[in-house]
N, C-alpha and C. Protein backbone atom coordinates (compact mmCIF):
# COMPACT_ATOMS: atom_id res chain seq x y z
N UNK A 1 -14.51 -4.66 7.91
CA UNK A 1 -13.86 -5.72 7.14
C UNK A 1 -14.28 -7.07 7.72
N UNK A 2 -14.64 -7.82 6.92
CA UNK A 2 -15.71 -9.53 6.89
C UNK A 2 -13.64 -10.33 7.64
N UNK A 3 -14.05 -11.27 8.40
CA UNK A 3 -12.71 -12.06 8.61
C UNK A 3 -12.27 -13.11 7.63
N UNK A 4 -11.28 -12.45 7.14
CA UNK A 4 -9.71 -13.94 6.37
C UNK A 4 -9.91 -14.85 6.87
N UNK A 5 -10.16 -15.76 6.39
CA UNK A 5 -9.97 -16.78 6.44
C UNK A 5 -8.99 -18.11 5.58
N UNK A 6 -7.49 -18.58 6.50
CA UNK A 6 -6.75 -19.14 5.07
C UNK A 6 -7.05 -21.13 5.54
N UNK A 7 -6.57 -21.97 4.55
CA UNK A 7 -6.80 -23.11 4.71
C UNK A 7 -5.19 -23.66 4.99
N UNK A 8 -5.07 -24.46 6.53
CA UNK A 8 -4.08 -24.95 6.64
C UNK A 8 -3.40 -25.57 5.99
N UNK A 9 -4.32 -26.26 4.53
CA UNK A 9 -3.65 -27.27 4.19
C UNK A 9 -2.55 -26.45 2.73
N UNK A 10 -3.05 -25.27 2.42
CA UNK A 10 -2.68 -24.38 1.57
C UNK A 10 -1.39 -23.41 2.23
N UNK A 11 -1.11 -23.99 3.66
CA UNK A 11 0.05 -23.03 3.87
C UNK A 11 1.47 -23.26 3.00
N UNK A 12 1.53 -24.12 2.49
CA UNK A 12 2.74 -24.99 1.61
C UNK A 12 3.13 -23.79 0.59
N UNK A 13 1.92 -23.36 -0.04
CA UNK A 13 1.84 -22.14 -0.91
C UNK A 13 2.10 -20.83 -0.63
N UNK A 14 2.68 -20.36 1.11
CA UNK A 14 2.85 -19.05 1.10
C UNK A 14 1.72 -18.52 2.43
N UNK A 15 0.30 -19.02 2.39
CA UNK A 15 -0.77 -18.39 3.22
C UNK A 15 -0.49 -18.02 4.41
N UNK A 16 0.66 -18.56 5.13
CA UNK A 16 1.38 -18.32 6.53
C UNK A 16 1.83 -17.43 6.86
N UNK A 17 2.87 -17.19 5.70
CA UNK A 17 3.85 -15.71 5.43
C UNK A 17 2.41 -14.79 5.29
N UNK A 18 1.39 -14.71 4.30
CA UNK A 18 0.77 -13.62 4.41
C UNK A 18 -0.22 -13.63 5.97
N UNK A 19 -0.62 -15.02 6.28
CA UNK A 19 -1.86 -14.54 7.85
C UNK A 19 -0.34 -13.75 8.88
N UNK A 20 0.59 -14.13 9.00
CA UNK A 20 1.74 -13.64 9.97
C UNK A 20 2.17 -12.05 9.43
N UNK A 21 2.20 -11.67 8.47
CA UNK A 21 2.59 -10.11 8.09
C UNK A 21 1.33 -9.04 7.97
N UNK A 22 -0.04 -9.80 7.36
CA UNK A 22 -1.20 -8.75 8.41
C UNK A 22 -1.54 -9.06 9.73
N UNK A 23 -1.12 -10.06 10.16
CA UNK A 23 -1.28 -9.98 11.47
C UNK A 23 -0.39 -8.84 12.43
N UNK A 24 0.68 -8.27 11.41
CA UNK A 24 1.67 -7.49 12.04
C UNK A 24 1.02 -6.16 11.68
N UNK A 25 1.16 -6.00 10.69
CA UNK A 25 0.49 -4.71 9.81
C UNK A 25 -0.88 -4.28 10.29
N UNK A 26 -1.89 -5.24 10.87
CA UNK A 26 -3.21 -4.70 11.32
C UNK A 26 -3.44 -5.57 12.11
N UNK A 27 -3.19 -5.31 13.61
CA UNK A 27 -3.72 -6.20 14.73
C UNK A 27 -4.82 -6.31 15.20
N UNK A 28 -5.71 -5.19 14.13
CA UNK A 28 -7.26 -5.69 14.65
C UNK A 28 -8.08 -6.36 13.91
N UNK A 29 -7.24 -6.78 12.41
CA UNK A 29 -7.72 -7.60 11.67
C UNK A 29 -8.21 -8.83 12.12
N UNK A 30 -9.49 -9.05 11.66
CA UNK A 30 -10.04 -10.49 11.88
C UNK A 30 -9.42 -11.58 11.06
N UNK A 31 -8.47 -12.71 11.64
CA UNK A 31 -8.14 -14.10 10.40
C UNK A 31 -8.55 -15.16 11.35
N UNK A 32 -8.43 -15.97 10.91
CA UNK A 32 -8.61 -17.46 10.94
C UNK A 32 -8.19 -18.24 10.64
N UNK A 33 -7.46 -19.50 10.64
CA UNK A 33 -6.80 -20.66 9.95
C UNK A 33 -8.06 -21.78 10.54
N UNK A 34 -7.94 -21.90 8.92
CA UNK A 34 -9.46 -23.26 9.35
C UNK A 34 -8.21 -24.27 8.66
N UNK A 35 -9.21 -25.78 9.03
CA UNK A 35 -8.30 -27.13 8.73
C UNK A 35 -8.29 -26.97 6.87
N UNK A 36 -9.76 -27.10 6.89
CA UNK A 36 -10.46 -26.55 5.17
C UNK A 36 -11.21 -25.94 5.14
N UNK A 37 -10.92 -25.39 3.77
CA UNK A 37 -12.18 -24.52 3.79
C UNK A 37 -12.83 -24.61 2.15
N UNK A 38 -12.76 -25.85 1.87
CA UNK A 38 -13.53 -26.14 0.96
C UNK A 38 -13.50 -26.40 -0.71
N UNK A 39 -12.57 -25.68 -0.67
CA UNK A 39 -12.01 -25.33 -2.28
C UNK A 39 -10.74 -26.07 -2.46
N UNK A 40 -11.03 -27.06 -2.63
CA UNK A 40 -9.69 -28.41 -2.44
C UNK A 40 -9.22 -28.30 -3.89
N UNK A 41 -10.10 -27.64 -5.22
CA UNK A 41 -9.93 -27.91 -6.61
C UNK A 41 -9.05 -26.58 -6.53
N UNK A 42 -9.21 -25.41 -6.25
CA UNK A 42 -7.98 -24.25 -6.47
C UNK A 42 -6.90 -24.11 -4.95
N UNK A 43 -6.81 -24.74 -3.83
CA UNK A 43 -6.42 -25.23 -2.89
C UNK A 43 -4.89 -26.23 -3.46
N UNK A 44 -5.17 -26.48 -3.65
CA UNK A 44 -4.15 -27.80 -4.64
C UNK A 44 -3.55 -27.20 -5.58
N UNK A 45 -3.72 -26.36 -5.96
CA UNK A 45 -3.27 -25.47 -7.21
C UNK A 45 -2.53 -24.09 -6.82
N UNK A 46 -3.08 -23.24 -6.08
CA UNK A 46 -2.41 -21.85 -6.17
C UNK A 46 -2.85 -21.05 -4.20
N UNK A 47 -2.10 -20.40 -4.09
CA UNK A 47 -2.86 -19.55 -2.69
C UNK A 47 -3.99 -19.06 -2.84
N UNK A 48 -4.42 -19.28 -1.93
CA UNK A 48 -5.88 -18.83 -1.39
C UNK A 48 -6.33 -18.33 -0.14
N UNK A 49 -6.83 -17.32 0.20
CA UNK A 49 -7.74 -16.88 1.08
C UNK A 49 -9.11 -16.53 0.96
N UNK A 50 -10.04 -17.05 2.25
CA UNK A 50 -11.47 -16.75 1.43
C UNK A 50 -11.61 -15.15 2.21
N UNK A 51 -12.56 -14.36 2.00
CA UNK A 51 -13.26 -12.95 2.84
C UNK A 51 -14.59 -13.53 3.34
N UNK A 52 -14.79 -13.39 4.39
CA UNK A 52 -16.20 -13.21 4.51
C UNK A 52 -16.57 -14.90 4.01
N UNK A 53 -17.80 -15.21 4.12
CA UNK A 53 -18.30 -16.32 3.52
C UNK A 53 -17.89 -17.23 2.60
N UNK A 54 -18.06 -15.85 1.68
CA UNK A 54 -18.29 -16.48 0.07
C UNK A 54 -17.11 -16.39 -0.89
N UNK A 55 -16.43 -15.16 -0.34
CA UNK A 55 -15.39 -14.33 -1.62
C UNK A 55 -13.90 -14.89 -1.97
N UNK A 56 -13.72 -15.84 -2.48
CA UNK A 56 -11.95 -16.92 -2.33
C UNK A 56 -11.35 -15.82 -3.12
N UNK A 57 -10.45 -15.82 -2.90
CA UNK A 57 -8.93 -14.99 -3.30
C UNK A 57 -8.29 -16.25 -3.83
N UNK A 58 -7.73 -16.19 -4.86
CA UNK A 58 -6.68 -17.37 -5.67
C UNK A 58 -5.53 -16.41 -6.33
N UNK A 59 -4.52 -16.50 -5.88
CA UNK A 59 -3.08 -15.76 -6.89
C UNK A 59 -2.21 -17.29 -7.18
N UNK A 60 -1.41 -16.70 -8.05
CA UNK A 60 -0.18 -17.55 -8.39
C UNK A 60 0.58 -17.80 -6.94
N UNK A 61 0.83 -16.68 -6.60
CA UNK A 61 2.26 -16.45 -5.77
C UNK A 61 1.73 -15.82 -4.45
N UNK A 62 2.06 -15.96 -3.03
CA UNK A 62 1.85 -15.43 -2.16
C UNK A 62 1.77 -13.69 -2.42
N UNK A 63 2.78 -13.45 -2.89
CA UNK A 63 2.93 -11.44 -3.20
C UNK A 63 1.54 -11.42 -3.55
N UNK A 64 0.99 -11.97 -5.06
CA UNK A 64 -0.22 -11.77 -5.64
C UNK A 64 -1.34 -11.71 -4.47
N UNK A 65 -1.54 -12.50 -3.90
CA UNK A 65 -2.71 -12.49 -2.80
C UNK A 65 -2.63 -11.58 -1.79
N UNK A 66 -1.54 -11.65 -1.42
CA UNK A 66 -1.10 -10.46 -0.13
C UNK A 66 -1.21 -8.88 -0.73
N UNK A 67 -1.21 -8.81 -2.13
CA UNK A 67 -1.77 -7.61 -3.48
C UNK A 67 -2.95 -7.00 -3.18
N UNK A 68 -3.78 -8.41 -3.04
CA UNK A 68 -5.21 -8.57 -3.80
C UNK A 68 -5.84 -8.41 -2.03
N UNK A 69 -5.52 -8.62 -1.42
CA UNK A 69 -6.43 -8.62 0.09
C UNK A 69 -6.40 -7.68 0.81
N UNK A 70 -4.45 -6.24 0.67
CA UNK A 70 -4.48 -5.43 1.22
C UNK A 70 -5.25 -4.38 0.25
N UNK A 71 -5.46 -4.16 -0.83
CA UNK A 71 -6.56 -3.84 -1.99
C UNK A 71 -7.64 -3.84 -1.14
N UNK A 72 -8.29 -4.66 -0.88
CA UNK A 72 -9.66 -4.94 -0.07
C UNK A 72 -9.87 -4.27 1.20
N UNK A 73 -8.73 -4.55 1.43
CA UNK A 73 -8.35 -3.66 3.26
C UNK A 73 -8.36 -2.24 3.31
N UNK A 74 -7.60 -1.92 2.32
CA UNK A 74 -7.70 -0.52 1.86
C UNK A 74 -9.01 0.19 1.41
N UNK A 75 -9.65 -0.45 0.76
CA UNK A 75 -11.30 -0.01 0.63
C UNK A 75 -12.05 -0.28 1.26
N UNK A 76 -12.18 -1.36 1.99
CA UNK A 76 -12.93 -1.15 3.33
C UNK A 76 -12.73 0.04 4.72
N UNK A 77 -11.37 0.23 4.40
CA UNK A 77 -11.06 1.60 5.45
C UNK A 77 -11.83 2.82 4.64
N UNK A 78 -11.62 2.89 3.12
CA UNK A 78 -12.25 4.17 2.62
C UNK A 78 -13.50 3.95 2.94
N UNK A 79 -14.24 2.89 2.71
CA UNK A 79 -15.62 2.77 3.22
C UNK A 79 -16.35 3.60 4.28
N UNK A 80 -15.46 3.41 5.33
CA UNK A 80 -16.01 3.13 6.81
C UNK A 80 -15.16 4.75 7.03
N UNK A 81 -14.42 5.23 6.51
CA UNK A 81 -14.10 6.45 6.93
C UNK A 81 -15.30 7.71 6.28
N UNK A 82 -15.54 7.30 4.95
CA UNK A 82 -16.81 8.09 4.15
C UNK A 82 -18.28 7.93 4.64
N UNK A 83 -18.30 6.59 5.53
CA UNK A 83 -19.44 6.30 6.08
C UNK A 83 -19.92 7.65 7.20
């Protein structure tokens, strides 16, 4: 699994509650809190986490993202266990 990365300035939206509950749930998860991370146009608008480089996560609602990333987490374990 590529490291989370959330944008400080997006914690207002929830991103805190989710980097603090996988941080509980998987302590060998890779995150990060950067200052920005670039996406100031959906940043301003809704939660976000990026994966890896390239891949932004945008939900309405913290639940939605925290949905959408353990989804990812979960198939990267099937990955690496079939590997």
């Amino acid at each position: 699994m590529k490291t989370i990365k959330y944008c400080c300035r997006n914690e207002k939206f929830g991103s805190k509650q989710i980097y603090k509950s996988l941080k509980h749930e998987y302590p060998d998860l890779k995150q990060k809190k950067k200052e920005c991370l670039g996406n100031c146009r959906h940043c301003k608008k809704e939660c976000i986490a990026m994966i890896g480089k390239k891949k932004l996560l945008c939900a309405e609602s913290p639940d939605h993202l925290y949905a959408q990333i353990k989804e990812i987490i979960t198939a990267s374990k099937a990955k690496s266990v079939m590997a």
